[in-house]
C-alpha atoms as a PDB file:
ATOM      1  CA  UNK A   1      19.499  38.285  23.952  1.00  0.00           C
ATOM      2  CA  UNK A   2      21.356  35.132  22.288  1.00  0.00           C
ATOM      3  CA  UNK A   3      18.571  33.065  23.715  1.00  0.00           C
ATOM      4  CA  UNK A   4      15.420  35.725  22.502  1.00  0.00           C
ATOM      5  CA  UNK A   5      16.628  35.529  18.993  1.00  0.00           C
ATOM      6  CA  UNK A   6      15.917  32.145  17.859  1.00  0.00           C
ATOM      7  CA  UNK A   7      12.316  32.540  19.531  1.00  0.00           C
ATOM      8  CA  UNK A   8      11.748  35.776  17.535  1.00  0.00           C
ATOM      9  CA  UNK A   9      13.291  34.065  14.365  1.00  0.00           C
ATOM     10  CA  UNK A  10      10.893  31.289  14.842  1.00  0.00           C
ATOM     11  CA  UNK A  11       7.696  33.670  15.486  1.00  0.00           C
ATOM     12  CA  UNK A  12       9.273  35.938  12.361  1.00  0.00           C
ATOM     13  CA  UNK A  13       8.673  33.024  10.179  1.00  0.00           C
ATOM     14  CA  UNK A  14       5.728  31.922  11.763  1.00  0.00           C
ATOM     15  CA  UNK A  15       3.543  34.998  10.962  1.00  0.00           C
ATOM     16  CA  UNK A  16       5.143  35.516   7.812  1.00  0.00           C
ATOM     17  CA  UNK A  17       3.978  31.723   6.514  1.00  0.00           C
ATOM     18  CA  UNK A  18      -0.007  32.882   7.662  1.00  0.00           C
ATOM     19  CA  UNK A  19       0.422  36.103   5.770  1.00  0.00           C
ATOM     20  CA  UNK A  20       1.897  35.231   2.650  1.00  0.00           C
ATOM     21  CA  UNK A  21       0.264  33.170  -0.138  1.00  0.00           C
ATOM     22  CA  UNK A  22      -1.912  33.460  -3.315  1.00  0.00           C
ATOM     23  CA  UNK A  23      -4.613  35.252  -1.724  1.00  0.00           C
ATOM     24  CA  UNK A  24      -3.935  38.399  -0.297  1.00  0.00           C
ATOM     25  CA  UNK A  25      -4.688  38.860   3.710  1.00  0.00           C
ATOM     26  CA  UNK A  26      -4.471  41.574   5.757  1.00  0.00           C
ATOM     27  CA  UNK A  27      -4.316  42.135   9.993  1.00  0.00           C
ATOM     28  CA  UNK A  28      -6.950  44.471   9.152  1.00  0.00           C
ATOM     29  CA  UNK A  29      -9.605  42.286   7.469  1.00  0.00           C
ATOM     30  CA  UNK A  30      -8.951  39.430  10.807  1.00  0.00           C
ATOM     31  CA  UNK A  31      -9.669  42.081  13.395  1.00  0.00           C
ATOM     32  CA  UNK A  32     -13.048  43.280  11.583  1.00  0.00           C
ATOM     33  CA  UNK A  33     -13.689  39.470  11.386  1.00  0.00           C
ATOM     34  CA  UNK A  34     -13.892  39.763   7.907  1.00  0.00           C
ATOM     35  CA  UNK A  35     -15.839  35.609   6.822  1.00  0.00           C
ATOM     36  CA  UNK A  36     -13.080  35.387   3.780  1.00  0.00           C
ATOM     37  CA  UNK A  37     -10.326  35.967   5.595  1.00  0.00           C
ATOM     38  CA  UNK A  38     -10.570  33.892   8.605  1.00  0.00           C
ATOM     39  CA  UNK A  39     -11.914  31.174   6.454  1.00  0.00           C
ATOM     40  CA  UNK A  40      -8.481  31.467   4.607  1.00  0.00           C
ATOM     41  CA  UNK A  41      -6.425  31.669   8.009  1.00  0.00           C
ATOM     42  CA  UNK A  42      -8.288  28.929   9.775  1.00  0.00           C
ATOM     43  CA  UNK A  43      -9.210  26.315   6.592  1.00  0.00           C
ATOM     44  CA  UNK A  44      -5.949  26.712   4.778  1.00  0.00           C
ATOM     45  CA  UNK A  45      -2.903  29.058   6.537  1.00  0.00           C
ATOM     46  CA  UNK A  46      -3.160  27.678   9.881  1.00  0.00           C
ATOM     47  CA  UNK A  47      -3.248  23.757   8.937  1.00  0.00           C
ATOM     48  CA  UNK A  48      -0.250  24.396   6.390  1.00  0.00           C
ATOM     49  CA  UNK A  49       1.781  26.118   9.108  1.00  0.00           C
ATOM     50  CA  UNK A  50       1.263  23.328  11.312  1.00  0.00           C
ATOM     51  CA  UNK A  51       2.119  21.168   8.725  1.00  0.00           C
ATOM     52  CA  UNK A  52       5.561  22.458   7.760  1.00  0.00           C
ATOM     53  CA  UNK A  53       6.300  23.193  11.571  1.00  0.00           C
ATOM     54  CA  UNK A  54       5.733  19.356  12.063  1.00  0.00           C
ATOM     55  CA  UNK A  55       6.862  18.424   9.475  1.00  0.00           C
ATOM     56  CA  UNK A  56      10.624  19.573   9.493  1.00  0.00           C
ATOM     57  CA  UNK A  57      10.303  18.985  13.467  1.00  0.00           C
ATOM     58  CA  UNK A  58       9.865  15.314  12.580  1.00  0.00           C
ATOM     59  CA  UNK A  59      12.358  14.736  10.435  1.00  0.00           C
ATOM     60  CA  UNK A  60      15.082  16.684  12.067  1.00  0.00           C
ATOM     61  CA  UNK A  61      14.525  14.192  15.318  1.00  0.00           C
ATOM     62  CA  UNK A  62      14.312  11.290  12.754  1.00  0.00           C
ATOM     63  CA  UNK A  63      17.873  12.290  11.414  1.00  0.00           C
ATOM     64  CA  UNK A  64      19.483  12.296  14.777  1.00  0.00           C
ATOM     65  CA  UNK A  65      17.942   9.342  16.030  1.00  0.00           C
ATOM     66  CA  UNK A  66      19.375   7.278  12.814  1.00  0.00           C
ATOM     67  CA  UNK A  67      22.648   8.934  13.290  1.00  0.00           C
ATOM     68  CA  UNK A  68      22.746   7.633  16.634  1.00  0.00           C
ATOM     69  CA  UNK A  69      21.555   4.101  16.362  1.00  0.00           C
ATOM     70  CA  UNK A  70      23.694   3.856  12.811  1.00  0.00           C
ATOM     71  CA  UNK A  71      26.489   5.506  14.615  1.00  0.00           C
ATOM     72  CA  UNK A  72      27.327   7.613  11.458  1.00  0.00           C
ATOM     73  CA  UNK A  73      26.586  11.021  10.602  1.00  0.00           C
ATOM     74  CA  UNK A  74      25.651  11.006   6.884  1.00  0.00           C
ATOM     75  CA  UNK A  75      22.394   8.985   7.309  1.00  0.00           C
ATOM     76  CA  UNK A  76      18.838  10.834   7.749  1.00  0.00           C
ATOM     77  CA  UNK A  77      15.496   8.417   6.182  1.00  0.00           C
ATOM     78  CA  UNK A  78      15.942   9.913   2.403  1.00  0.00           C
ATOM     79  CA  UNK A  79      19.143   8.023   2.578  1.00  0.00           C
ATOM     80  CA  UNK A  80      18.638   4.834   4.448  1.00  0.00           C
ATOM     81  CA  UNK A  81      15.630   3.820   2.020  1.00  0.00           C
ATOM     82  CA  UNK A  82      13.111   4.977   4.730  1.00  0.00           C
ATOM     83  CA  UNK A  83      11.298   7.241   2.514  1.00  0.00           C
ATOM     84  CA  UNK A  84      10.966   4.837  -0.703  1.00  0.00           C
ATOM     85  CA  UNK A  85       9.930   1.938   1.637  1.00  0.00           C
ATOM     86  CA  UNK A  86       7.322   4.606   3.235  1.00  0.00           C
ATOM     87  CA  UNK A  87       6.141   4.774  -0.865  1.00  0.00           C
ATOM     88  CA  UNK A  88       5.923   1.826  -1.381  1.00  0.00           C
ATOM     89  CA  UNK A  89       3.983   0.617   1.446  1.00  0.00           C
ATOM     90  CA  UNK A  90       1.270   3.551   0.258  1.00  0.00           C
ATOM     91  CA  UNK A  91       1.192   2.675  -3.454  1.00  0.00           C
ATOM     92  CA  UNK A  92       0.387  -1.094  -2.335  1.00  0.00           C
ATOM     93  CA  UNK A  93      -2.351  -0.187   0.041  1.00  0.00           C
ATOM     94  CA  UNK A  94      -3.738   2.398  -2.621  1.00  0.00           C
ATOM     95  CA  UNK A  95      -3.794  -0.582  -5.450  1.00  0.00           C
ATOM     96  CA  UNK A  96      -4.908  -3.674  -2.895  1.00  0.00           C
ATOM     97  CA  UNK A  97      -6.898  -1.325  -0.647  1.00  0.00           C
ATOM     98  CA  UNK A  98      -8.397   1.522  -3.141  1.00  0.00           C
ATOM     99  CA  UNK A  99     -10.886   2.028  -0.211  1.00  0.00           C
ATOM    100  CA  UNK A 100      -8.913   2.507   2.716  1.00  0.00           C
ATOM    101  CA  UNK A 101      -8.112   5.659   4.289  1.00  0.00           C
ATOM    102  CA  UNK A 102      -5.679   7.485   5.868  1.00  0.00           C
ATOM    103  CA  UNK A 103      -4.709   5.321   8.331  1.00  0.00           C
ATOM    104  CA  UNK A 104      -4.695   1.795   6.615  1.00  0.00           C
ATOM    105  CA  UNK A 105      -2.579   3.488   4.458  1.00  0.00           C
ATOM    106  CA  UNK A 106      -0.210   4.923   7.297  1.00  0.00           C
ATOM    107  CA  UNK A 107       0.372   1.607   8.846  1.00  0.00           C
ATOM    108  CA  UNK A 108       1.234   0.056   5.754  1.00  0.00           C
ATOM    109  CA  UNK A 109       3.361   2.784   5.267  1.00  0.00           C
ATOM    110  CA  UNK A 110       4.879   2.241   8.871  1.00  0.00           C
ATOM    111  CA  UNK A 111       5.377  -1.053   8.816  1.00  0.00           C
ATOM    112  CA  UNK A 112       7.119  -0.963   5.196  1.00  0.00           C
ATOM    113  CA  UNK A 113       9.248   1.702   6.456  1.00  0.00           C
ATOM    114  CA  UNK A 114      10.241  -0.477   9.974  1.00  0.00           C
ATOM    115  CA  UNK A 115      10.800  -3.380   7.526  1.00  0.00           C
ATOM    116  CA  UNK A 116      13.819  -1.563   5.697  1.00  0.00           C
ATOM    117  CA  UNK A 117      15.256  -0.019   8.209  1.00  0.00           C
ATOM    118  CA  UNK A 118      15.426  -2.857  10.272  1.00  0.00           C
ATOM    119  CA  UNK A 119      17.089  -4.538   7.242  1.00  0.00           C
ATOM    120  CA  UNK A 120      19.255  -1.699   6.231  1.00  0.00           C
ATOM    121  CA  UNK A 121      20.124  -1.775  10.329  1.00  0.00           C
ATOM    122  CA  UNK A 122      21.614  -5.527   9.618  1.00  0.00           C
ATOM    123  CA  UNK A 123      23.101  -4.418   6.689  1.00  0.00           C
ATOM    124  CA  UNK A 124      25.395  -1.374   8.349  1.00  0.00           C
ATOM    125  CA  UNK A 125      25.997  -3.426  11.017  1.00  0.00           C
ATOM    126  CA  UNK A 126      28.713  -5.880   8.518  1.00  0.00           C
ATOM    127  CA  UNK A 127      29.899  -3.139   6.944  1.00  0.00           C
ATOM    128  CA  UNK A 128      33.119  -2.842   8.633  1.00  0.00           C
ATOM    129  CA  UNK A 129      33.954   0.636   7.312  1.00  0.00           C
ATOM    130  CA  UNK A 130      31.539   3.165   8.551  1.00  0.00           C
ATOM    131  CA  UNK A 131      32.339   5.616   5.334  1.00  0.00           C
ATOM    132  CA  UNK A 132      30.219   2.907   3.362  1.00  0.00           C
ATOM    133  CA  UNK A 133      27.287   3.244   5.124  1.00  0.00           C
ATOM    134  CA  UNK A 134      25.671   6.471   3.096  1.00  0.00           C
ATOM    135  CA  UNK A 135      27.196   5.103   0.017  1.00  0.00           C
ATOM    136  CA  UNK A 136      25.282   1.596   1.077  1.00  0.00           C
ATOM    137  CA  UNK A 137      22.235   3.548   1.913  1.00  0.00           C
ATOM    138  CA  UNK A 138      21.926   5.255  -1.028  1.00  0.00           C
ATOM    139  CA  UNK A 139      21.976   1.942  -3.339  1.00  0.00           C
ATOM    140  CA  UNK A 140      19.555   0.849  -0.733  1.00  0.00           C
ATOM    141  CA  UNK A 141      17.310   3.246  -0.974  1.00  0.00           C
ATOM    142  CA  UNK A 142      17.670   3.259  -4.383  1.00  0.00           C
ATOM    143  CA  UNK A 143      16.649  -0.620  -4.924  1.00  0.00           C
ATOM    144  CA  UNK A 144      13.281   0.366  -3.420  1.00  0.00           C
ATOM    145  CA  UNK A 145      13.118   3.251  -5.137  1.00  0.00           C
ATOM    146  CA  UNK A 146      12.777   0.936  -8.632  1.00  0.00           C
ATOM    147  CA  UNK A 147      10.619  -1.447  -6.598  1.00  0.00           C
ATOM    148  CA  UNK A 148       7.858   0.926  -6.036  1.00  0.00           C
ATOM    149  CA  UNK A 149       8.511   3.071  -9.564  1.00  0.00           C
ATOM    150  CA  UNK A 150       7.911  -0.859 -11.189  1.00  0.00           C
ATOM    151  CA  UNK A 151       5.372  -1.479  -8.965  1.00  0.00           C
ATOM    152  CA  UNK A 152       3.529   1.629  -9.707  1.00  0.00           C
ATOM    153  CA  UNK A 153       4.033   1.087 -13.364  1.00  0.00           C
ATOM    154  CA  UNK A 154       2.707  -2.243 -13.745  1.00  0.00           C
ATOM    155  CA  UNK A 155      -0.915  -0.724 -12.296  1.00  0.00           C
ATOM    156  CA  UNK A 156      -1.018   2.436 -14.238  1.00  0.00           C
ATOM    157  CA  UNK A 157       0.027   4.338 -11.389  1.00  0.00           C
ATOM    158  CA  UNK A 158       3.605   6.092 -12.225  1.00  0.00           C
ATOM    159  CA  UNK A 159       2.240   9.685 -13.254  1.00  0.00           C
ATOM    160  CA  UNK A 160       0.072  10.280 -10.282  1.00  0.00           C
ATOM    161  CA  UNK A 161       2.792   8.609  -7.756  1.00  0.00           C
ATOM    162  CA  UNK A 162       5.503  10.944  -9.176  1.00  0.00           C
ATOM    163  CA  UNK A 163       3.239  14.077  -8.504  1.00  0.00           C
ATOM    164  CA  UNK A 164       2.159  13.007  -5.066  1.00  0.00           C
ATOM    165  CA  UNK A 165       5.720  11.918  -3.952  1.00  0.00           C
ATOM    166  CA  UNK A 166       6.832  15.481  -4.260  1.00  0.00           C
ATOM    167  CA  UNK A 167       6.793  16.906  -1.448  1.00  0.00           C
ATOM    168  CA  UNK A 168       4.380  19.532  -1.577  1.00  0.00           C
ATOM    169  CA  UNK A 169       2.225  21.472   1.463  1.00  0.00           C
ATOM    170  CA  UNK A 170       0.049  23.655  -1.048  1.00  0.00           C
ATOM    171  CA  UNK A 171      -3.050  20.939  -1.032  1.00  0.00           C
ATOM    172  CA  UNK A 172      -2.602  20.879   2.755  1.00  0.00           C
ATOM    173  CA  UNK A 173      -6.483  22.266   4.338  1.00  0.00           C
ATOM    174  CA  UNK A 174      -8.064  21.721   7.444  1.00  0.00           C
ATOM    175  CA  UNK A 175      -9.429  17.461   7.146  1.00  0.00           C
ATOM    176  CA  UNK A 176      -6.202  16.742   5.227  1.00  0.00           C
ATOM    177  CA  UNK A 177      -3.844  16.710   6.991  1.00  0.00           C
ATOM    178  CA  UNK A 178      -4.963  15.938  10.546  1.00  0.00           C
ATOM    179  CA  UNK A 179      -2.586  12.748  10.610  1.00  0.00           C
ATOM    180  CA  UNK A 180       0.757  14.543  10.856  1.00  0.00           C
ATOM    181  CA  UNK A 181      -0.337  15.273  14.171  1.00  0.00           C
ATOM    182  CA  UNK A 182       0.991  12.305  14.903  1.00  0.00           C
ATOM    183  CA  UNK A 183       4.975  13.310  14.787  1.00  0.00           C
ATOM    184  CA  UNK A 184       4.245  15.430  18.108  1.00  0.00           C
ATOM    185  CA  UNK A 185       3.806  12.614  20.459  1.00  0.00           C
ATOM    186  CA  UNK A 186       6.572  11.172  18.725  1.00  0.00           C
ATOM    187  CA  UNK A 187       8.683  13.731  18.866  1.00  0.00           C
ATOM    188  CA  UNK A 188       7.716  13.677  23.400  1.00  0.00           C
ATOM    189  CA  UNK A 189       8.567  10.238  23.012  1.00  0.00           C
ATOM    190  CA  UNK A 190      11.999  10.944  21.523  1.00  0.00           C
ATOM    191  CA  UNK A 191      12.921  13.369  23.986  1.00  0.00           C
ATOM    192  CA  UNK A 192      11.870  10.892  26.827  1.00  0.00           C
ATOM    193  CA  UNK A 193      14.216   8.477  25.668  1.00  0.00           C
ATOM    194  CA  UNK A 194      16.753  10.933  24.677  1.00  0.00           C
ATOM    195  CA  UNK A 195      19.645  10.079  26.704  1.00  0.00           C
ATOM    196  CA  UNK A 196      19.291   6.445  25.897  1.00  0.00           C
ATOM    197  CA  UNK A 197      19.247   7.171  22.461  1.00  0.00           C
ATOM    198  CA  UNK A 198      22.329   9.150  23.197  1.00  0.00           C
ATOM    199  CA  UNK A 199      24.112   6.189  25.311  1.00  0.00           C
ATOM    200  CA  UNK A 200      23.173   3.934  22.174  1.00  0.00           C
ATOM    201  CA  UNK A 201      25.334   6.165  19.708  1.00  0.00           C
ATOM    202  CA  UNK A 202      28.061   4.983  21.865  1.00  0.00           C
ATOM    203  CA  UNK A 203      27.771   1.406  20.456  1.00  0.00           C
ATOM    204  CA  UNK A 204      26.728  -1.783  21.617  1.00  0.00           C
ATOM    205  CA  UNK A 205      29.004  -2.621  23.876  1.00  0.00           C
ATOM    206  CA  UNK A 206      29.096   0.684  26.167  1.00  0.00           C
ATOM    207  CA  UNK A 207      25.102   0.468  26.555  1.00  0.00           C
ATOM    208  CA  UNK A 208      25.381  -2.796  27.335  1.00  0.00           C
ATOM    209  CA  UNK A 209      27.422  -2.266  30.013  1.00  0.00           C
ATOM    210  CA  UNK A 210      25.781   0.559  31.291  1.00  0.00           C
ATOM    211  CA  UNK A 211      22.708  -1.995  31.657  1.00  0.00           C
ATOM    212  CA  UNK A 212      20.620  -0.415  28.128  1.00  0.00           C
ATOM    213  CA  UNK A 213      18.593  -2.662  26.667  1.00  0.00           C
ATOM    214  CA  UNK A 214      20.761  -1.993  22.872  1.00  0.00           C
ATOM    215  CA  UNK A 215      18.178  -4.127  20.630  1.00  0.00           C
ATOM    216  CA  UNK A 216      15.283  -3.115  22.532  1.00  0.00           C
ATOM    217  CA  UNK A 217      16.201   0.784  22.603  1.00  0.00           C
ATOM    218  CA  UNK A 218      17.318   0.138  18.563  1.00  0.00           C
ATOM    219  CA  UNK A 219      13.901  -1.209  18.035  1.00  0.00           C
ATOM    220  CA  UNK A 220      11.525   1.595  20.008  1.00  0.00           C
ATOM    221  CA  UNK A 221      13.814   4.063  17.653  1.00  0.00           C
ATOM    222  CA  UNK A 222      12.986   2.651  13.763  1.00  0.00           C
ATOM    223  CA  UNK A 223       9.278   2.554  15.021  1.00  0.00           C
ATOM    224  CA  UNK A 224       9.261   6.324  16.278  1.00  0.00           C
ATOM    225  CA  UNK A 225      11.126   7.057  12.640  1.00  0.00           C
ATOM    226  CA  UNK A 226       8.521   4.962  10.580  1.00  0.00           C
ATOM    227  CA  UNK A 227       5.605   6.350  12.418  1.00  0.00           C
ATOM    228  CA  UNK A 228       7.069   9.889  11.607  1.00  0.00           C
ATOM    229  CA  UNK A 229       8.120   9.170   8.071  1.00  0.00           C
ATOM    230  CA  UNK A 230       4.690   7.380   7.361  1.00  0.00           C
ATOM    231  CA  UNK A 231       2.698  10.437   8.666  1.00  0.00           C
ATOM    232  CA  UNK A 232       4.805  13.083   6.915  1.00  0.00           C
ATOM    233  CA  UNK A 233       4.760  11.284   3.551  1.00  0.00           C
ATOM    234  CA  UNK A 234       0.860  10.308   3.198  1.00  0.00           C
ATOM    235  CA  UNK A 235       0.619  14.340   4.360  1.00  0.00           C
ATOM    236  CA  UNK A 236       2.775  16.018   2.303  1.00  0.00           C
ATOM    237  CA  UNK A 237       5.378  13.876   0.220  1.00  0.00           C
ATOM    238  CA  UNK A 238       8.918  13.019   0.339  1.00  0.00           C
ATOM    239  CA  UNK A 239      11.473  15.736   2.164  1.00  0.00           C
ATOM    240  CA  UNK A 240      15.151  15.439   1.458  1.00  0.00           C
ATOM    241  CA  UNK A 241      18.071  16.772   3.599  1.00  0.00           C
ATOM    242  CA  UNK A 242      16.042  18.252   6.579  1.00  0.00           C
ATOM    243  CA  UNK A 243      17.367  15.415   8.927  1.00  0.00           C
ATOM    244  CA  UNK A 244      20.614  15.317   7.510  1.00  0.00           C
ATOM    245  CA  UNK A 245      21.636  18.747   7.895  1.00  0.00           C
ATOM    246  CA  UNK A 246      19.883  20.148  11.418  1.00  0.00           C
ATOM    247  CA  UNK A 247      21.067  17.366  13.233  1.00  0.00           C
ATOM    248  CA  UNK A 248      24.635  18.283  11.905  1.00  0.00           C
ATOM    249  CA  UNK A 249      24.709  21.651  12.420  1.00  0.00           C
ATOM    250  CA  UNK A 250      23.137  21.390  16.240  1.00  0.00           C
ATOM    251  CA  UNK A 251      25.549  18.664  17.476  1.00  0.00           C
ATOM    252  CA  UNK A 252      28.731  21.284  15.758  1.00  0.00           C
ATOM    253  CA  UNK A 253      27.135  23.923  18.106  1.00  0.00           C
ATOM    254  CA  UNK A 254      25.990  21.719  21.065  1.00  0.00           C
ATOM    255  CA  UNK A 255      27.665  18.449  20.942  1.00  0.00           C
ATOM    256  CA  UNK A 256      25.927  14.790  20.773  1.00  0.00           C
ATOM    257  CA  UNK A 257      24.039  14.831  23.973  1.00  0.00           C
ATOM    258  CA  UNK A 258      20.320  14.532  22.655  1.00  0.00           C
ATOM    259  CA  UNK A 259      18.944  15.294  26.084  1.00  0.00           C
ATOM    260  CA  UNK A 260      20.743  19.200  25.188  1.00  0.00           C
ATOM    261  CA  UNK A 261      19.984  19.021  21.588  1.00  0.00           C
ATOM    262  CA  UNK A 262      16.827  17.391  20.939  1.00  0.00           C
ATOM    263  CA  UNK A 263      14.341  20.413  21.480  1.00  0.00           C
ATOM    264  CA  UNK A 264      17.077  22.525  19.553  1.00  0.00           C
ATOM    265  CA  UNK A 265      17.395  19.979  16.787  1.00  0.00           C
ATOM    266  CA  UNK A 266      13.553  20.156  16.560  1.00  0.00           C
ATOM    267  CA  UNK A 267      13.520  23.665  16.382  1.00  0.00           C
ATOM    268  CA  UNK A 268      15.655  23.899  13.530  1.00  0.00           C
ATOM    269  CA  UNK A 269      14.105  22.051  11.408  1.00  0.00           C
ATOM    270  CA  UNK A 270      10.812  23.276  11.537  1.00  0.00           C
ATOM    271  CA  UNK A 271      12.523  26.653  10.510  1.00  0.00           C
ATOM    272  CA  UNK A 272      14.510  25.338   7.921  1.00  0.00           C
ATOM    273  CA  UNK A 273      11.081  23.630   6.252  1.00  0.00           C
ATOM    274  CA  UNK A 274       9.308  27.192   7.122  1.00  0.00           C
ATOM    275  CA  UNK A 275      12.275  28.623   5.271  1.00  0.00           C
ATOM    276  CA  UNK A 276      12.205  26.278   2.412  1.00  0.00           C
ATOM    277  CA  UNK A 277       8.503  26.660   2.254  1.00  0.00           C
ATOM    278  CA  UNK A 278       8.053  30.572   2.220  1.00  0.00           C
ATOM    279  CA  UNK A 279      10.818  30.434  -0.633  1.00  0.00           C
ATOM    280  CA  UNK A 280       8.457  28.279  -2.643  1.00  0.00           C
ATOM    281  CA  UNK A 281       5.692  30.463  -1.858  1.00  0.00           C
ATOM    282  CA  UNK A 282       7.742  33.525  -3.206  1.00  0.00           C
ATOM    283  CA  UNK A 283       9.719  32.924  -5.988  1.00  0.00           C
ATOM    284  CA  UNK A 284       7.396  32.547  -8.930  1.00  0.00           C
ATOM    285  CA  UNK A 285       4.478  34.234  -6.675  1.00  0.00           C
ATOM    286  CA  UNK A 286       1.543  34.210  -6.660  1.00  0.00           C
ATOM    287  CA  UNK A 287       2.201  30.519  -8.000  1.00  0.00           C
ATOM    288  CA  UNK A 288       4.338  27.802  -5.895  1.00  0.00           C
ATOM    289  CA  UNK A 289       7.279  25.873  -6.240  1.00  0.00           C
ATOM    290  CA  UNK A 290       6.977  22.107  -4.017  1.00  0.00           C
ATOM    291  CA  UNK A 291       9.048  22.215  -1.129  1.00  0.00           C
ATOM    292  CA  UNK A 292      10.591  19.097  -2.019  1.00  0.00           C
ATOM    293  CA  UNK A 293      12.594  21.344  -4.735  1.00  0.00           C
ATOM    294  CA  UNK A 294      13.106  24.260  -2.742  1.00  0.00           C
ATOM    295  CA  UNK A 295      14.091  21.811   0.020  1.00  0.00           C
ATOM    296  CA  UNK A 296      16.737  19.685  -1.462  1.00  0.00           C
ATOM    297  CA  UNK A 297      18.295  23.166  -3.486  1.00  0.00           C
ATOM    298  CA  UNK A 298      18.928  24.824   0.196  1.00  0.00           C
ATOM    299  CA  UNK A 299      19.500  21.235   2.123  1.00  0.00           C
ATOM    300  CA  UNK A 300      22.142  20.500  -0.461  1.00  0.00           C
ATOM    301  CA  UNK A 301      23.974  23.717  -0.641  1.00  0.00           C
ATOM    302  CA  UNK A 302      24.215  23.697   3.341  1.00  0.00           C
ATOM    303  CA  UNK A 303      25.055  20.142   3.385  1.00  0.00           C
ATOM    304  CA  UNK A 304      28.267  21.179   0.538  1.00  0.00           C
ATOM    305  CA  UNK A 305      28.805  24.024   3.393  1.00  0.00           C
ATOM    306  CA  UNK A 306      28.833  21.349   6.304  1.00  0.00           C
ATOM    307  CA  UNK A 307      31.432  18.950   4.256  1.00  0.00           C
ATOM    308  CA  UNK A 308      33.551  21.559   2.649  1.00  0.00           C
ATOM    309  CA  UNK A 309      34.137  23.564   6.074  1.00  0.00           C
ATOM    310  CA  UNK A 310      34.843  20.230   7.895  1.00  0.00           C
ATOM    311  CA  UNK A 311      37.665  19.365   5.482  1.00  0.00           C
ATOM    312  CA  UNK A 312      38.925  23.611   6.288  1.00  0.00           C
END
């Protein structure tokens, strides 16, 4: 029974993200095959649902894998500078490239995002107390943060980059947002590597000696997290807290063994984004409110939980 609930929790939400939005749809009008409403399930509810289960899959493994290659549990991409480095490298190929699409735009994105955190990596790793690492990560992230608003002002660009940035899955349709598809071979990827990941969190010197290729294995991880970041930002904006606060609450339950965790990590965070997202869809119905607010309100308040029961 413990084990059948989080399945039905997850198929709960599931159905209840293809029946609710702006347009009313029934069971009854999809088993009469009624043109209207499987054009609305298959052009519009579908693609959004796998959107937001991607989505918060993605960056919940993202959050654990920085945790364990940073070695420090307050770190997820919205506060390492991932996500404003992801921004960045769009606004530049949307000003320099105007004509490129999707996936110009995503490796730009990518390699921007691999850039910082490969910096931010050298950064943490002369920091010799490890409570300075968030604190470091925010000022980081918040350097790049100016870059990109000053970048986007000097073109004319600030209004339409603040809108987009949100992170929003209400303009997500079927041939919009085919590139997030992307996060699930990550995700396999992740999993695969899992326990070296793991060993990694253990520090340097312990992989080492365990014969882990540290740099290597450091390396292979900021390129599965900019891939992911990149796809889930040109699809649907920036997402706070999601890979802060799944990975946190998993490894309380299950402990730090990613091989364990992983598919329960991933799990969680595509129902805390389903969560996040139905709440948008309902609380000023039949209009929306972005999932980046509804996101960071219920990220933050369970992130308070996680620090304020720790000190208990």
């Amino acid at each position: 029974m413990g084990r059948a609930l989080p399945g039905a929790l997850f198929a709960a939400l599931c159905l209840a993200s293809l029946m609710v939005g702006a347009g009313r749809m029934e069971l009854a009008q999809l088993t009469t095959f009624s043109g209207e409403a499987w054009l609305t399930l298959t052009a519009s509810r579908l693609p959004r649902l796998a959107a937001v289960v991607l989505t918060g899959a993605g960056l919940a493994v993202c959050g654990a894998v920085l945790q364990q290659i940073l070695r420090n549990r307050f770190v997820e991409p919205a506060t390492t500078g991932g996500l404003e480095a992801a921004k960045l490298g769009i606004l530049v190929a949307l000003t320099l490239l105007p004509g490129a699409g999707q996936g110009v735009r995503m490796v730009l994105a990518m390699a921007f995002c691999l850039a910082a955190s490969l910096i931010f990596a050298v950064i943490t790793a002369r920091l010799r107390a490890t409570v300075l690492v968030p604190v470091a990560g925010l000022m980081y992230g918040s350097v790049l943060g100016a870059l990109a608003e000053f970048y986007a002002y000097s073109r004319n660009f600030l209004q339409g980059m603040q809108g987009w940035m949100l992170g929003d899955f209400s303009k997500v349709v079927q041939g919009s947002y085919e590139v997030v598809w992307l996060v699930l071979p990550v995700v396999a990827a992740t999993y695969v590597f899992a326990r070296r990941f793991t060993l990694i969190g253990m520090g340097a010197e312990v992989a080492a000696s365990l014969g882990l290729g540290y740099r290597a294995m450091v390396v292979l991880g900021l390129v599965l997290v900019s891939a992911t970041v990149a796809a889930t930002v040109i699809t649907v904006g920036a997402i706070p807290f999601v890979g802060l606060v799944v990975p946190n609450l998993v490894s309380l339950w299950r402990g730090d063994d990613l091989t364990r965790t992983l598919p329960m990590i991933a799990a969680g965070g595509a129902m805390l984004l389903l969560i996040c997202d139905l709440l948008g869809r309902l609380i000023i119905w039949p209009y929306e409110v972005p999932v980046g607010l509804t996101g960071g309100g219920v990220g933050g308040l369970m992130f308070l939980f996680l620090i304020l029961w720790g000190r208990r």
